[in-house]
N, C-alpha and C. Protein backbone atom coordinates (compact mmCIF):
# COMPACT_ATOMS: atom_id res chain seq x y z
N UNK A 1 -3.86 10.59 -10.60
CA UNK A 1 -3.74 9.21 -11.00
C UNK A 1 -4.82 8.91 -12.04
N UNK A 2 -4.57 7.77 -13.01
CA UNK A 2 -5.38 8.00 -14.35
C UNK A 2 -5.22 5.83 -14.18
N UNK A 3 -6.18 5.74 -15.27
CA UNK A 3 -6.73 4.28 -15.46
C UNK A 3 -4.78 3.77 -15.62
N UNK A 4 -4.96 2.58 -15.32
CA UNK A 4 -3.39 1.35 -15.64
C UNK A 4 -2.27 2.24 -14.88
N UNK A 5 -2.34 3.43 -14.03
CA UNK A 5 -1.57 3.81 -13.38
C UNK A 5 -0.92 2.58 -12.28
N UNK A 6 0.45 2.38 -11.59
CA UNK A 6 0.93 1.64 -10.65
C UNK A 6 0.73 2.55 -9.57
N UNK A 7 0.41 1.87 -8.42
CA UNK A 7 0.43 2.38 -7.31
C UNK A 7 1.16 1.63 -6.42
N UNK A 8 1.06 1.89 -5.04
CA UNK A 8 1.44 0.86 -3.73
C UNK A 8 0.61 1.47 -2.69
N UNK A 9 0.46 0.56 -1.98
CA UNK A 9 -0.32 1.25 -0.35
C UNK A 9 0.49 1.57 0.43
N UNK A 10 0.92 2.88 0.97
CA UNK A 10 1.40 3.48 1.79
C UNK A 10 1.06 3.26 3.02
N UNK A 11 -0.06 3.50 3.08
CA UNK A 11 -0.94 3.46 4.66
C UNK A 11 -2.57 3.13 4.26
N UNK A 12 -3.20 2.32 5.21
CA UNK A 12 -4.56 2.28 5.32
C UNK A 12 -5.53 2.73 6.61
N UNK A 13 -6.54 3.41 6.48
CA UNK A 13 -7.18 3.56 6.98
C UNK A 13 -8.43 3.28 7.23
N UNK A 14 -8.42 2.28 6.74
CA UNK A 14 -9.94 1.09 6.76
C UNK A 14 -9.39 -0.32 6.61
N UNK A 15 -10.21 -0.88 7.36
CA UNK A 15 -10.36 -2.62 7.73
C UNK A 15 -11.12 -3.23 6.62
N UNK A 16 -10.36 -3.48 5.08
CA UNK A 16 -11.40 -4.61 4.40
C UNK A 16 -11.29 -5.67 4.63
N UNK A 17 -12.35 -6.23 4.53
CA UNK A 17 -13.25 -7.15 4.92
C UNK A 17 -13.29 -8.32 3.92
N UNK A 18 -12.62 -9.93 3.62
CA UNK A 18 -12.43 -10.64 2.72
C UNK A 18 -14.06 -11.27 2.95
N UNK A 19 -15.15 -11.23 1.99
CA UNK A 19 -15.98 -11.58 2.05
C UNK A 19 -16.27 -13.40 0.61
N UNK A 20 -17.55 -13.94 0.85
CA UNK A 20 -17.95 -14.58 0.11
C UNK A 20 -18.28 -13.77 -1.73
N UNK A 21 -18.13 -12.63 -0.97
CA UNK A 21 -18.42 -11.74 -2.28
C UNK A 21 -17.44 -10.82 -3.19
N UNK A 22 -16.46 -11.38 -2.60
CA UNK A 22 -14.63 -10.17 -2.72
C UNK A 22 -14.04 -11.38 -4.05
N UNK A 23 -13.57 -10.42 -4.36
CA UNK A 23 -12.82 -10.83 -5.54
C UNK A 23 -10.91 -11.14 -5.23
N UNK A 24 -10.88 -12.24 -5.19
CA UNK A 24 -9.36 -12.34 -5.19
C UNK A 24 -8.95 -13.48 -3.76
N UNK A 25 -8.23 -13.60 -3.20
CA UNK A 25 -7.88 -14.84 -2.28
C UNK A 25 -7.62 -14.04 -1.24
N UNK A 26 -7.63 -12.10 -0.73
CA UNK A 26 -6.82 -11.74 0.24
C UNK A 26 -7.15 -10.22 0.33
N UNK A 27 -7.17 -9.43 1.15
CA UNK A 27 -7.67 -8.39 1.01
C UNK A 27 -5.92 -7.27 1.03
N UNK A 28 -6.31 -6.19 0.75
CA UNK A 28 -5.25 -5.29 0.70
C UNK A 28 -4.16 -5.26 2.03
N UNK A 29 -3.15 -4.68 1.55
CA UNK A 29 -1.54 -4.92 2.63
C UNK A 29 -0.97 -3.25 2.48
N UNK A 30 -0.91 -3.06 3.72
CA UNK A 30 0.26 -1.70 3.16
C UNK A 30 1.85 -2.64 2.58
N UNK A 31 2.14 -2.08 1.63
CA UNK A 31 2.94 -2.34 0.55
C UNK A 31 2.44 -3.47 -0.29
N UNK A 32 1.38 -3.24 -0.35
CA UNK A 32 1.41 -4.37 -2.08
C UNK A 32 1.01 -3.04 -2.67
N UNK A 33 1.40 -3.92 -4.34
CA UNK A 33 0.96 -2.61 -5.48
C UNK A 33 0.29 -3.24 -6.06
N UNK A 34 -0.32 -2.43 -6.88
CA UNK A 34 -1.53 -2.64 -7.31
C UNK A 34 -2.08 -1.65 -8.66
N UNK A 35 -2.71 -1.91 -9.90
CA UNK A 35 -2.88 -1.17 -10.60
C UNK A 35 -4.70 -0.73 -10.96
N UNK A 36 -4.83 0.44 -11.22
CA UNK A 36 -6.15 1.38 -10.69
C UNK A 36 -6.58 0.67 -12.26
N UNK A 37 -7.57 -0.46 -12.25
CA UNK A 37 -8.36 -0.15 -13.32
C UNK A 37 -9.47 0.21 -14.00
N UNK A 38 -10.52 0.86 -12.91
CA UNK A 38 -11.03 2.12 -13.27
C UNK A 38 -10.84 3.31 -12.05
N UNK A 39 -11.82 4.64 -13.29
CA UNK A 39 -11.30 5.70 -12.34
C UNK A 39 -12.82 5.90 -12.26
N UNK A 40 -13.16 6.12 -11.65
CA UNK A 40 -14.26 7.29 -11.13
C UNK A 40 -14.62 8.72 -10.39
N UNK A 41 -15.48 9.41 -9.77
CA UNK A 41 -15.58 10.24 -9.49
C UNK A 41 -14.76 10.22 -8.04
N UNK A 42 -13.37 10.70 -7.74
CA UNK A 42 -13.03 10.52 -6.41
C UNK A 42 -12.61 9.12 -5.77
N UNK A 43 -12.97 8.31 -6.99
CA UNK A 43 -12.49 6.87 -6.34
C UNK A 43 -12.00 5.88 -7.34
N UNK A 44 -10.98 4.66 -7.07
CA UNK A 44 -10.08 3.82 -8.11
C UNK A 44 -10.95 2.27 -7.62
N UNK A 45 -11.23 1.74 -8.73
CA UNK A 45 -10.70 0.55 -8.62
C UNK A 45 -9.33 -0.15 -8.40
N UNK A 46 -8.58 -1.11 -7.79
CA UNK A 46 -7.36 -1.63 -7.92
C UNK A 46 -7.19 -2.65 -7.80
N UNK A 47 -6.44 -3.61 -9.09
CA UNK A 47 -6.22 -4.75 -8.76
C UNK A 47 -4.83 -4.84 -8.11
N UNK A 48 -4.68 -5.76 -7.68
CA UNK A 48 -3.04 -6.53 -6.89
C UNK A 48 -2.97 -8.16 -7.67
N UNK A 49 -2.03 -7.94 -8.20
CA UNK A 49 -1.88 -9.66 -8.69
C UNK A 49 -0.14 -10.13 -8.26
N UNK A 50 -0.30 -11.46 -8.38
CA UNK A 50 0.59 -11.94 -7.67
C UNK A 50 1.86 -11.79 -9.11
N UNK A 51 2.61 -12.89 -9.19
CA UNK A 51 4.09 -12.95 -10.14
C UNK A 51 3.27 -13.97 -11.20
N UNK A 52 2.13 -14.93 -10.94
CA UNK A 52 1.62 -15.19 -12.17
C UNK A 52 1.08 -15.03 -12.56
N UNK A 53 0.30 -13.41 -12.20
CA UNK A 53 -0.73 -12.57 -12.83
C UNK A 53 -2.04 -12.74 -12.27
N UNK A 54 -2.43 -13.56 -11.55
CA UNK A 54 -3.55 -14.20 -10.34
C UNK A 54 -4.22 -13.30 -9.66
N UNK A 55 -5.69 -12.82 -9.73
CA UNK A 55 -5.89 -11.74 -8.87
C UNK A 55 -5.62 -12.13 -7.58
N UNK A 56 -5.07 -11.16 -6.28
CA UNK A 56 -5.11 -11.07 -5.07
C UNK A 56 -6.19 -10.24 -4.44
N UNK A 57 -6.01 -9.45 -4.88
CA UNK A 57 -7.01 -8.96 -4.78
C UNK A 57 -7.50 -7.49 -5.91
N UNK A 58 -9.02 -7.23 -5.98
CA UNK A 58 -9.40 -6.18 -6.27
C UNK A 58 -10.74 -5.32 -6.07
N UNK A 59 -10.70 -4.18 -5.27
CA UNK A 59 -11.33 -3.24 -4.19
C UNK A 59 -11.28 -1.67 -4.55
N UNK A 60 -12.22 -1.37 -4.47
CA UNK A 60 -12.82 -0.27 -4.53
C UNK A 60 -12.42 0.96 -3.58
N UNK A 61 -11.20 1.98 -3.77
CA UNK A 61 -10.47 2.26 -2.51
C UNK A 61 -10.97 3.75 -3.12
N UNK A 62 -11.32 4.60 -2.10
CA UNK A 62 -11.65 5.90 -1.71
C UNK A 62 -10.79 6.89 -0.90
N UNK A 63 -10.60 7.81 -1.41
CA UNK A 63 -9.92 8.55 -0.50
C UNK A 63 -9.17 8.31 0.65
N UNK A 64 -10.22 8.31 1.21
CA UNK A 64 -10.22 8.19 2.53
C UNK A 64 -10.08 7.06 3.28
N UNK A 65 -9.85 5.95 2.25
CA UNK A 65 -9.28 4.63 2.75
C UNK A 65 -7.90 4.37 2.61
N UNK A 66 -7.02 5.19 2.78
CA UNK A 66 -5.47 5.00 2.63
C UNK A 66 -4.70 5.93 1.57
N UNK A 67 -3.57 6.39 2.02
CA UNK A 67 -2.33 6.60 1.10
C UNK A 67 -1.75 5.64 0.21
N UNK A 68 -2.22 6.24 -1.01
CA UNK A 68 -1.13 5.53 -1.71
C UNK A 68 -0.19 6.37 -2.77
N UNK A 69 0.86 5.60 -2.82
CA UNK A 69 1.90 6.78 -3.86
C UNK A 69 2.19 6.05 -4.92
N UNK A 70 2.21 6.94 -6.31
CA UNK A 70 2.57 6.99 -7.33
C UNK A 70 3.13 6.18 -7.81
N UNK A 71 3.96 5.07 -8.45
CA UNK A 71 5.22 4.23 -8.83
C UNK A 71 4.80 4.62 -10.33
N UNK A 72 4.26 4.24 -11.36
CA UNK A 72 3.90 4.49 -12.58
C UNK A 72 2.68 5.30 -13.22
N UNK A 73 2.85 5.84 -14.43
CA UNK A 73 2.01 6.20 -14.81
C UNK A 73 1.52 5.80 -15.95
């Protein structure tokens, strides 16, 4: 997976946490999608926006915090 790739959440394996400090109105869902906009070493940024482009959210997902599969590249 590479930067502006589409994704979706398949499965999660961590509990985020909607803080005073989180970006967006809602924390991640298995099945929302979401697009990686950065990449780093082993880990994506991803935003989720709604139908009027609104962040929902965007989180810092690792490995090891869920499946997600492919939709675009």
């Amino acid at each position: 997976m590479k930067q502006y790739s589409v994704v979706k959440i398949v499965s999660l394996n961590k509990a985020f946490v909607h803080t005073d400090q989180s970006f967006g109105s809602r924390t991640p869902q298995v099945g929302d999608i979401g697009t990686i906009v950065e990449v780093y070493d082993g880990a994506y940024d991803i935003e989720c926006c709604d139908e009027n482009g609104i962040t929902l959210w965007l989180e810092l997902f690792e490995p090891s915090d869920g499946k997600l599969e492919l939709l675009y590249i």
